[in-house]
PDB file of N, CA and C in Angstrom:
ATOM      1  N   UNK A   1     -59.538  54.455 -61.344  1.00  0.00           N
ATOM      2  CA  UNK A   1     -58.729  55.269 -62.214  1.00  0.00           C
ATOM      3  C   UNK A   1     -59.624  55.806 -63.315  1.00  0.00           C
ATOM      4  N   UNK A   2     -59.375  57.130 -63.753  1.00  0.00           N
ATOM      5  CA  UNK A   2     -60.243  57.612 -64.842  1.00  0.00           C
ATOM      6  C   UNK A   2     -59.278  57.635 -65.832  1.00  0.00           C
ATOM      7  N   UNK A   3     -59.847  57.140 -66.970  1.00  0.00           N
ATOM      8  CA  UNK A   3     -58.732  57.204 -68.242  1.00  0.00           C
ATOM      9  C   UNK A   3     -59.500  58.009 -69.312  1.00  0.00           C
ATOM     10  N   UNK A   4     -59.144  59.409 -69.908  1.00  0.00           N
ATOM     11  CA  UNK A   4     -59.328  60.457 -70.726  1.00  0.00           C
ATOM     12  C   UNK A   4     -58.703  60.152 -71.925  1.00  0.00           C
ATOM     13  N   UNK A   5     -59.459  59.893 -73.461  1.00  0.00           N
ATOM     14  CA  UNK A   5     -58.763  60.001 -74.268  1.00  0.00           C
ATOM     15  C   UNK A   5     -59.155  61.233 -75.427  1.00  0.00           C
ATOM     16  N   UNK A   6     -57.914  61.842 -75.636  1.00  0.00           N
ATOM     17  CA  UNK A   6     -58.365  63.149 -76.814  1.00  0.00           C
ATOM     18  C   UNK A   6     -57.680  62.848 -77.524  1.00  0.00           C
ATOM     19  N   UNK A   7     -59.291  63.351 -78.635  1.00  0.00           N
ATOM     20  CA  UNK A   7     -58.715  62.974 -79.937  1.00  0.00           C
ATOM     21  C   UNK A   7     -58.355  64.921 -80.454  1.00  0.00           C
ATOM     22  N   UNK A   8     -57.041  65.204 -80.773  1.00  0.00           N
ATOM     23  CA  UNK A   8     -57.265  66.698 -81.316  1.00  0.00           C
ATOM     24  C   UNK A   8     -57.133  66.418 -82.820  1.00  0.00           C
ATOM     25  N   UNK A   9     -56.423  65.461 -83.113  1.00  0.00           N
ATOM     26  CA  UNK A   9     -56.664  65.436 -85.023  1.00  0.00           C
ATOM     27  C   UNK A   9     -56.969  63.979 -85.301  1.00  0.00           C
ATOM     28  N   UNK A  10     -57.372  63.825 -86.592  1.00  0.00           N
ATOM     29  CA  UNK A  10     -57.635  62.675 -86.947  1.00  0.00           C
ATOM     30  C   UNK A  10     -56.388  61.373 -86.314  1.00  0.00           C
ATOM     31  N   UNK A  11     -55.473  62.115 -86.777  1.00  0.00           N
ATOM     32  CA  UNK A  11     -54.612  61.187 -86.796  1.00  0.00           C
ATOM     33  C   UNK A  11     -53.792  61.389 -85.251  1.00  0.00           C
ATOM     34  N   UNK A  12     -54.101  61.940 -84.143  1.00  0.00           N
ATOM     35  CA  UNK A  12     -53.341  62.516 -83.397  1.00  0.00           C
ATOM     36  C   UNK A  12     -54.635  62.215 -82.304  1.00  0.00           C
ATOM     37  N   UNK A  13     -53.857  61.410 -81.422  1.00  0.00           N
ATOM     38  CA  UNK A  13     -54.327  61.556 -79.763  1.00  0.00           C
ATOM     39  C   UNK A  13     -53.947  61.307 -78.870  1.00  0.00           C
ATOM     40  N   UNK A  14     -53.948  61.735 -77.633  1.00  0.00           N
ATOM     41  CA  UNK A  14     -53.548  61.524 -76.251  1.00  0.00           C
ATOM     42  C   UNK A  14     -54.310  60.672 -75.505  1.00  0.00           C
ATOM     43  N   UNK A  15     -54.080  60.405 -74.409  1.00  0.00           N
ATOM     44  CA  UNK A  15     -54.610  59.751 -73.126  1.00  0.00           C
ATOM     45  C   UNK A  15     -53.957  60.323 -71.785  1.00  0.00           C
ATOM     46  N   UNK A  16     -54.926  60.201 -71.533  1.00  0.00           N
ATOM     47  CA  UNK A  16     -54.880  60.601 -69.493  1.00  0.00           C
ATOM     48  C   UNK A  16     -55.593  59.967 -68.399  1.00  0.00           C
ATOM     49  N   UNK A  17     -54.383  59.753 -67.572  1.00  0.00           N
ATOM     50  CA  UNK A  17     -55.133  58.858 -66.588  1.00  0.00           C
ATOM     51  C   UNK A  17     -55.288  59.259 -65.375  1.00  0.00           C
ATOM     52  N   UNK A  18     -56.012  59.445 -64.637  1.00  0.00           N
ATOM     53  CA  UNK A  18     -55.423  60.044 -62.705  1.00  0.00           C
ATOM     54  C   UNK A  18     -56.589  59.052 -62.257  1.00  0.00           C
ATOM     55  N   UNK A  19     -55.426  58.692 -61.009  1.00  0.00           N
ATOM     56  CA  UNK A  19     -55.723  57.650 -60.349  1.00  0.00           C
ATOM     57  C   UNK A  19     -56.512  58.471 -59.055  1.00  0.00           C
ATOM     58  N   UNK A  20     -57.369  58.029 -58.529  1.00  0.00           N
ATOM     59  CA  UNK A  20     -58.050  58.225 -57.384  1.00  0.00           C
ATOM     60  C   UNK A  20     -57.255  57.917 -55.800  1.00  0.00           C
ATOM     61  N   UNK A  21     -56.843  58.742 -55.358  1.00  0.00           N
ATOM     62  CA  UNK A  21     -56.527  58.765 -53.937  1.00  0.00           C
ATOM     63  C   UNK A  21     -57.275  57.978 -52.826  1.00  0.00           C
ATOM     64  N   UNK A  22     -56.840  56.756 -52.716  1.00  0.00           N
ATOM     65  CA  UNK A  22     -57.293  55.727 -52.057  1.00  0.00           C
ATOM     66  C   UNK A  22     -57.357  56.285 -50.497  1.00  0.00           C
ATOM     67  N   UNK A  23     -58.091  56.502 -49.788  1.00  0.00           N
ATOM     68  CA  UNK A  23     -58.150  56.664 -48.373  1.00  0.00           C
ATOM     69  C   UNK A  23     -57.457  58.301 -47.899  1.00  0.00           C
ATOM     70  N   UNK A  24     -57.242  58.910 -49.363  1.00  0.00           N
ATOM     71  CA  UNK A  24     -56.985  60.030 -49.319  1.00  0.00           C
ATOM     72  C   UNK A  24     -58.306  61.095 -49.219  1.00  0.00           C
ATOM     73  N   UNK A  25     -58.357  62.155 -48.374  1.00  0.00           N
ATOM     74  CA  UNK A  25     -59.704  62.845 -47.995  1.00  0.00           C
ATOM     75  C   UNK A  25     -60.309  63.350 -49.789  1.00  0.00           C
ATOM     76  N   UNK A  26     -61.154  62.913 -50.281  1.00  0.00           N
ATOM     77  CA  UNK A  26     -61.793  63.046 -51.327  1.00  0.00           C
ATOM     78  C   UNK A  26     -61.021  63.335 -52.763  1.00  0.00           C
ATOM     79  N   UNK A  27     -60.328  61.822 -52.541  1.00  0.00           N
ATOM     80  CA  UNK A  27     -59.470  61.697 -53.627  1.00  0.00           C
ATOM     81  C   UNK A  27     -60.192  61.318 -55.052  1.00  0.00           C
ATOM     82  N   UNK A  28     -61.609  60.617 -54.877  1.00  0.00           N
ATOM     83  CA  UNK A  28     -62.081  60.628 -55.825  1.00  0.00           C
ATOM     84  C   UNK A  28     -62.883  61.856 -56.463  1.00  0.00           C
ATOM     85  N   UNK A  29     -63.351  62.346 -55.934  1.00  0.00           N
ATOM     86  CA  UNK A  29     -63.521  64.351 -56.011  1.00  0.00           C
ATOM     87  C   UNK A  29     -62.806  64.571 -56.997  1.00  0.00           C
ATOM     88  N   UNK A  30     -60.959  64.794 -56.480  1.00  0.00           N
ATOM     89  CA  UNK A  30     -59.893  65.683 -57.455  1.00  0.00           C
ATOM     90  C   UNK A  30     -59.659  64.719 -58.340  1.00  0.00           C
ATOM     91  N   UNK A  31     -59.523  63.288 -58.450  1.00  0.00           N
ATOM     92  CA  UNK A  31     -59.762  62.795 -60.036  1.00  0.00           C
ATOM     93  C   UNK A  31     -60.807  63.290 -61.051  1.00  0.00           C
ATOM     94  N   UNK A  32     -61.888  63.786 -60.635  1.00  0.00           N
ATOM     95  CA  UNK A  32     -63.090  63.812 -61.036  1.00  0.00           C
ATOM     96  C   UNK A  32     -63.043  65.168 -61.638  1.00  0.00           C
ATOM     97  N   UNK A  33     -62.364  66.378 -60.510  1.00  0.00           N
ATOM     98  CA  UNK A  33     -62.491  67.433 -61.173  1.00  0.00           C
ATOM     99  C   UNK A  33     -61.295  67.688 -61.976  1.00  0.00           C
ATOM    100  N   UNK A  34     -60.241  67.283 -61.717  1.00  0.00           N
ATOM    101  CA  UNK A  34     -58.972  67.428 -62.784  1.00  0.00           C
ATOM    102  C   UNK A  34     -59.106  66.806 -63.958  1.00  0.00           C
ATOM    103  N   UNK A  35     -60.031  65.863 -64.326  1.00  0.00           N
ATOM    104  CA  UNK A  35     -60.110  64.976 -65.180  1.00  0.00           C
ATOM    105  C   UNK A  35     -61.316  66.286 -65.902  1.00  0.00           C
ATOM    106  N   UNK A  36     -62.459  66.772 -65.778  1.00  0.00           N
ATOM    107  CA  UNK A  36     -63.309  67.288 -66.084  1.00  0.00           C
ATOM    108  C   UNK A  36     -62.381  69.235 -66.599  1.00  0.00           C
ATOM    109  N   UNK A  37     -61.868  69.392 -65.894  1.00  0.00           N
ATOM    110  CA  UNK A  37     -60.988  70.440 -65.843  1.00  0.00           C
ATOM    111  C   UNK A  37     -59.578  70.507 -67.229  1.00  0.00           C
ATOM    112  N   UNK A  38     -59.113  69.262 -66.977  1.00  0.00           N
ATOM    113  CA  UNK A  38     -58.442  69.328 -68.136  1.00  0.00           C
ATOM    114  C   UNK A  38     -59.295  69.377 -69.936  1.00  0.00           C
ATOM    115  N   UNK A  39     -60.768  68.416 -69.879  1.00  0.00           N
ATOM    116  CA  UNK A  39     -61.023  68.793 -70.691  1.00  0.00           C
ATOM    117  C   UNK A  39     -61.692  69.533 -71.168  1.00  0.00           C
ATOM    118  N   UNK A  40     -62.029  70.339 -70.281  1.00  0.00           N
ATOM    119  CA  UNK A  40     -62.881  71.566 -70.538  1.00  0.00           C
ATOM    120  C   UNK A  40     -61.608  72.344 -70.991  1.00  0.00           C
ATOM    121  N   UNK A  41     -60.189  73.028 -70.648  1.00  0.00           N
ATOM    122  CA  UNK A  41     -59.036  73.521 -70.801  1.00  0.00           C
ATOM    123  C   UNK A  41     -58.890  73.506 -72.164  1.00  0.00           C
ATOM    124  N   UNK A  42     -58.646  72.194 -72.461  1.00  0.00           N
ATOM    125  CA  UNK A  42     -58.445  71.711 -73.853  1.00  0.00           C
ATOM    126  C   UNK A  42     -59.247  72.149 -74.814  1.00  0.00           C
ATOM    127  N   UNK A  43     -60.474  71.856 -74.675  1.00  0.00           N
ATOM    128  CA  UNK A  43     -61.659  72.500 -75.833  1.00  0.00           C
ATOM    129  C   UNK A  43     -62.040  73.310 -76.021  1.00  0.00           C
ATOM    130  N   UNK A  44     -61.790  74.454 -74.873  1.00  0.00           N
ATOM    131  CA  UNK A  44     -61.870  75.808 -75.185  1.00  0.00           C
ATOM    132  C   UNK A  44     -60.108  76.500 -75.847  1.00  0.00           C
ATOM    133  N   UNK A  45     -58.758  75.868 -75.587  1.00  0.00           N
ATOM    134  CA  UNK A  45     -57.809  76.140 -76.388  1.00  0.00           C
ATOM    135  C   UNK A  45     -57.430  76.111 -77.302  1.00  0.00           C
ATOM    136  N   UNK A  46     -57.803  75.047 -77.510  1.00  0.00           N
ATOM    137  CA  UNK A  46     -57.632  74.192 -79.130  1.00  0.00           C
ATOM    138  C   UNK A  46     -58.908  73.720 -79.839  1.00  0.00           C
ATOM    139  N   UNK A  47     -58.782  74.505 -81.271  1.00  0.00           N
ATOM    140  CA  UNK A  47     -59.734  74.579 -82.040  1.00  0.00           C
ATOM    141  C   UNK A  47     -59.333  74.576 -83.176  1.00  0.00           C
ATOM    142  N   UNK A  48     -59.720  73.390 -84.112  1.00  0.00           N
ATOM    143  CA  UNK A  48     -58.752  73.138 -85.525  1.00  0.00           C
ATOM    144  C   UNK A  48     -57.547  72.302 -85.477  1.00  0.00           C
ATOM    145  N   UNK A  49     -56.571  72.439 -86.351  1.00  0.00           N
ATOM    146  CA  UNK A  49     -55.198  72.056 -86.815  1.00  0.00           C
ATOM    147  C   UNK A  49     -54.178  72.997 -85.331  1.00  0.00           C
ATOM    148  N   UNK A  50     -53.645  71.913 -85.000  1.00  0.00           N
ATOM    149  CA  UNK A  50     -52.470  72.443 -84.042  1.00  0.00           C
ATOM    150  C   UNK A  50     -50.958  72.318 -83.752  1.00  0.00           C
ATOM    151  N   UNK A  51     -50.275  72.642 -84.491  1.00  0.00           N
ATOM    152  CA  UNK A  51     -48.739  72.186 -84.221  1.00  0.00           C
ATOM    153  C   UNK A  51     -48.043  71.045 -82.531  1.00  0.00           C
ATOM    154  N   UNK A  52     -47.601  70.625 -82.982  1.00  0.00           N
ATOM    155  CA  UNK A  52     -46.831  69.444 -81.844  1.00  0.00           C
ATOM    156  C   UNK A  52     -46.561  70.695 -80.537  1.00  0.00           C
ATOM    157  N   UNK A  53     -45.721  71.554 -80.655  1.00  0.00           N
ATOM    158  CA  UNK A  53     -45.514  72.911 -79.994  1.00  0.00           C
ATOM    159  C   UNK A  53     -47.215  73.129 -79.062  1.00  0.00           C
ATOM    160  N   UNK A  54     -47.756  73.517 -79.938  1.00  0.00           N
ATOM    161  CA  UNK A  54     -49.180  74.340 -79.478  1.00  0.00           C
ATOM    162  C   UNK A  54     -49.773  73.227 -78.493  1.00  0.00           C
ATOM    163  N   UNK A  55     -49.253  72.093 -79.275  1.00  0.00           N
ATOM    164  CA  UNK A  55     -50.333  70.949 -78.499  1.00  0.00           C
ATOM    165  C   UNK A  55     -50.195  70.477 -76.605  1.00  0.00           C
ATOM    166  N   UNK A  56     -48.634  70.189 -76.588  1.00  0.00           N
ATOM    167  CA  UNK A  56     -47.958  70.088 -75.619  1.00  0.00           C
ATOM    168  C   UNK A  56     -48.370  71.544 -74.835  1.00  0.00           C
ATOM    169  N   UNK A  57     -47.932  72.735 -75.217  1.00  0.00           N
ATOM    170  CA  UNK A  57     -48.274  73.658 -74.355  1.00  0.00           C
ATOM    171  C   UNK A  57     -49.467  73.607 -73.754  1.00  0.00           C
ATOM    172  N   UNK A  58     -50.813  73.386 -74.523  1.00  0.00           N
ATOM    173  CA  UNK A  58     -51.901  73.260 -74.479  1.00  0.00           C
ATOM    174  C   UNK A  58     -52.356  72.135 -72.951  1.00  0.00           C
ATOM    175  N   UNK A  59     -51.335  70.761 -73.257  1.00  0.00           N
ATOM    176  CA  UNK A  59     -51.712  69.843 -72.136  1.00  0.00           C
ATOM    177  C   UNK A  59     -50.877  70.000 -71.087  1.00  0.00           C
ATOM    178  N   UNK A  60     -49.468  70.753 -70.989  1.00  0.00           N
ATOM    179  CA  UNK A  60     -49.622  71.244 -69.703  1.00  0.00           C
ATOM    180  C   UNK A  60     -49.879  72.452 -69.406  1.00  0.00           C
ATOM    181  N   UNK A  61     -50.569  73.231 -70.015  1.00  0.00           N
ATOM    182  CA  UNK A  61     -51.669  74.358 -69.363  1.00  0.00           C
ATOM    183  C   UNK A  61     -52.708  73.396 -68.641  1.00  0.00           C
ATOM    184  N   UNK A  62     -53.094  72.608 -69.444  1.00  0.00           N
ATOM    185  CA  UNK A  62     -54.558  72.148 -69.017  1.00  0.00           C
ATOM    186  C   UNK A  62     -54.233  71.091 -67.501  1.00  0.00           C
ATOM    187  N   UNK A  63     -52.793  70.724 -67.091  1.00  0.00           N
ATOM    188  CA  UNK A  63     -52.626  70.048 -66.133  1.00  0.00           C
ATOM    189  C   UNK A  63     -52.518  70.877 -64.849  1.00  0.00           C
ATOM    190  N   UNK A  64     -51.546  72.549 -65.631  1.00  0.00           N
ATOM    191  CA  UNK A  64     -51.762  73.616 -64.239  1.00  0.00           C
ATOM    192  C   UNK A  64     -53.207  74.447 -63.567  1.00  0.00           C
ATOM    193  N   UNK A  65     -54.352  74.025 -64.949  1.00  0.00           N
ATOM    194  CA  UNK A  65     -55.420  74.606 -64.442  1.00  0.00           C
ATOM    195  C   UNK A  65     -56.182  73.251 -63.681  1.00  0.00           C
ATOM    196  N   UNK A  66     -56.042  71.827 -63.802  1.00  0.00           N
ATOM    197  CA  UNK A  66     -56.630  71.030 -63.009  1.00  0.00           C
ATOM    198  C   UNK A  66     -56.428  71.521 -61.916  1.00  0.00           C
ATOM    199  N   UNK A  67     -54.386  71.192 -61.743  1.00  0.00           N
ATOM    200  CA  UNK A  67     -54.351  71.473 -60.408  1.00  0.00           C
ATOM    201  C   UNK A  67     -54.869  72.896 -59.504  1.00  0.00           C
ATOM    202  N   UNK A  68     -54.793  74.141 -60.091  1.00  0.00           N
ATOM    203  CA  UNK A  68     -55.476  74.802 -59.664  1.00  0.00           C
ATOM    204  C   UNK A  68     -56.913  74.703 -58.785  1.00  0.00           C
ATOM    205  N   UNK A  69     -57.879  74.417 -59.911  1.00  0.00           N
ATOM    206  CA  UNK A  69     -59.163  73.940 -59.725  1.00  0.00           C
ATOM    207  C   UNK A  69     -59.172  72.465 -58.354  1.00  0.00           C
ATOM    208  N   UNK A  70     -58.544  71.841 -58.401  1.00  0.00           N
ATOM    209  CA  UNK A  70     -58.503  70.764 -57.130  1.00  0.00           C
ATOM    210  C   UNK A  70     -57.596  71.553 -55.695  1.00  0.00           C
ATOM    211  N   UNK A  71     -56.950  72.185 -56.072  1.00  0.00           N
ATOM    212  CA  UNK A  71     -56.229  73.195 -54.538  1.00  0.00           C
ATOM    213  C   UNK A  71     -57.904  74.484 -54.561  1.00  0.00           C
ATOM    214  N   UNK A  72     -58.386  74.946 -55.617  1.00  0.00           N
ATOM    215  CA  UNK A  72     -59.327  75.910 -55.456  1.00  0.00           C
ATOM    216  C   UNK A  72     -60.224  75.520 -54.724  1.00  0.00           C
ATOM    217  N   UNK A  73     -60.692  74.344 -55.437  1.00  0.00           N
ATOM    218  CA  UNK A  73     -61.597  73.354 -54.086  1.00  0.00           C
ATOM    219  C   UNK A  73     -61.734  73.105 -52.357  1.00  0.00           C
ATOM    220  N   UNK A  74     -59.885  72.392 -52.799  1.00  0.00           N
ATOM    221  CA  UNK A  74     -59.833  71.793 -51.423  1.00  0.00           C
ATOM    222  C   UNK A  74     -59.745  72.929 -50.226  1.00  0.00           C
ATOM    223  N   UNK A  75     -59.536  74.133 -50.835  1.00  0.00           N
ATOM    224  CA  UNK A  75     -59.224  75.392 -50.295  1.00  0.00           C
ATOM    225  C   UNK A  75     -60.791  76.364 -49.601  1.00  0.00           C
ATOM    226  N   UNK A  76     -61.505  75.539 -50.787  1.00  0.00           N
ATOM    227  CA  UNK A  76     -63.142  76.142 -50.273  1.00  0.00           C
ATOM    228  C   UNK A  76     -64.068  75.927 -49.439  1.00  0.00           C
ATOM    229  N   UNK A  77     -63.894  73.946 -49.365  1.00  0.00           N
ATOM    230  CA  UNK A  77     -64.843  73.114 -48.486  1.00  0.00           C
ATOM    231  C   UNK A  77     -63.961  72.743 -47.525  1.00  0.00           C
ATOM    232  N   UNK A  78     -64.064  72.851 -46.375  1.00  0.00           N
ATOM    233  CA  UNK A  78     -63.198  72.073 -45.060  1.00  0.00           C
ATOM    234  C   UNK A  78     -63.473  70.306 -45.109  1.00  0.00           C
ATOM    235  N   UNK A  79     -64.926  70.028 -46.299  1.00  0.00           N
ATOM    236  CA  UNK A  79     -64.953  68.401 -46.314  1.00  0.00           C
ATOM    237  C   UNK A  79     -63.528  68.164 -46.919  1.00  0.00           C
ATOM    238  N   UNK A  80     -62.992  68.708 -47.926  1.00  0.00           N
ATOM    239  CA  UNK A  80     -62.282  68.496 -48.630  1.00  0.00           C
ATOM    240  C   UNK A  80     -60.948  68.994 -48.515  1.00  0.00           C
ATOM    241  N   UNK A  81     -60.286  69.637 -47.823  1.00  0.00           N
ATOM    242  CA  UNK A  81     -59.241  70.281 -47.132  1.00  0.00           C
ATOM    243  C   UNK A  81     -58.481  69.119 -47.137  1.00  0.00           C
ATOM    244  N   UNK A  82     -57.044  68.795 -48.318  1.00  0.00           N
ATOM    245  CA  UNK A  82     -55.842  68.280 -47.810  1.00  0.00           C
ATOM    246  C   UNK A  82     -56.437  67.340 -48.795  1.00  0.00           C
ATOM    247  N   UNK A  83     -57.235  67.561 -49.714  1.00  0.00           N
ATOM    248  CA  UNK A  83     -57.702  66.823 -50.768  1.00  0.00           C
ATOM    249  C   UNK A  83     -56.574  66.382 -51.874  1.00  0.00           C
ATOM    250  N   UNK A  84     -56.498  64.824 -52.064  1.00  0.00           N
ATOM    251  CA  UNK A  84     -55.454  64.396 -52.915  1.00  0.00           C
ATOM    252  C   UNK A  84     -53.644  64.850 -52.828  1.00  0.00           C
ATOM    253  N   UNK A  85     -53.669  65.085 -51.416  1.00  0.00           N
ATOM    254  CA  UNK A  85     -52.293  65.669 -50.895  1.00  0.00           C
ATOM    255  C   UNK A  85     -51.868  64.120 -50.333  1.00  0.00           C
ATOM    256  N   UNK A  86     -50.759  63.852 -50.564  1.00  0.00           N
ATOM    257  CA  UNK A  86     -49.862  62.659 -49.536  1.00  0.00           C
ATOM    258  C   UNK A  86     -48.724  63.038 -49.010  1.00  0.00           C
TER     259      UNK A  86
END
């Protein structure tokens, strides 16, 4: 399991976890890149002070561009085809 923690304000942070697809075709792959994907999302969105509103929008944007990026993948390499699907 990869566990992500952001800090966006002093006083303010999240955590994220995605579990690795056990015996799933390169389930550790789409942990790897959704996990890397969300925080790249994040740090280029949010910059400074951010309202509760902005913030939430912010983390599920950053969950529809993982998933993107892990279907973009699994969509590219035939190793990886059906990647983190059950």
């Amino acid at each position: 399991m990869r566990i992500v923690t952001l800090c966006l304000k002093k006083d303010q942070s999240y955590s994220l976890s995605l579990m690795a697809w056990g015996g799933h075709n390169a389930g550790e792959v789409a942990s790897r890149v959704a996990v890397d994907a969300v925080k790249d999302f994040i740090s280029e969105q949010l910059s400074g002070e951010a309202s509760k509103d902005q913030v939430e929008e912010v983390l599920l944007g950053s969950i529809r561009h993982a998933n993107a990026k892990v279907y973009e993948l699994s969509r590219s390499n035939s190793d990886m085809e059906g990647m983190a699907q059950h």
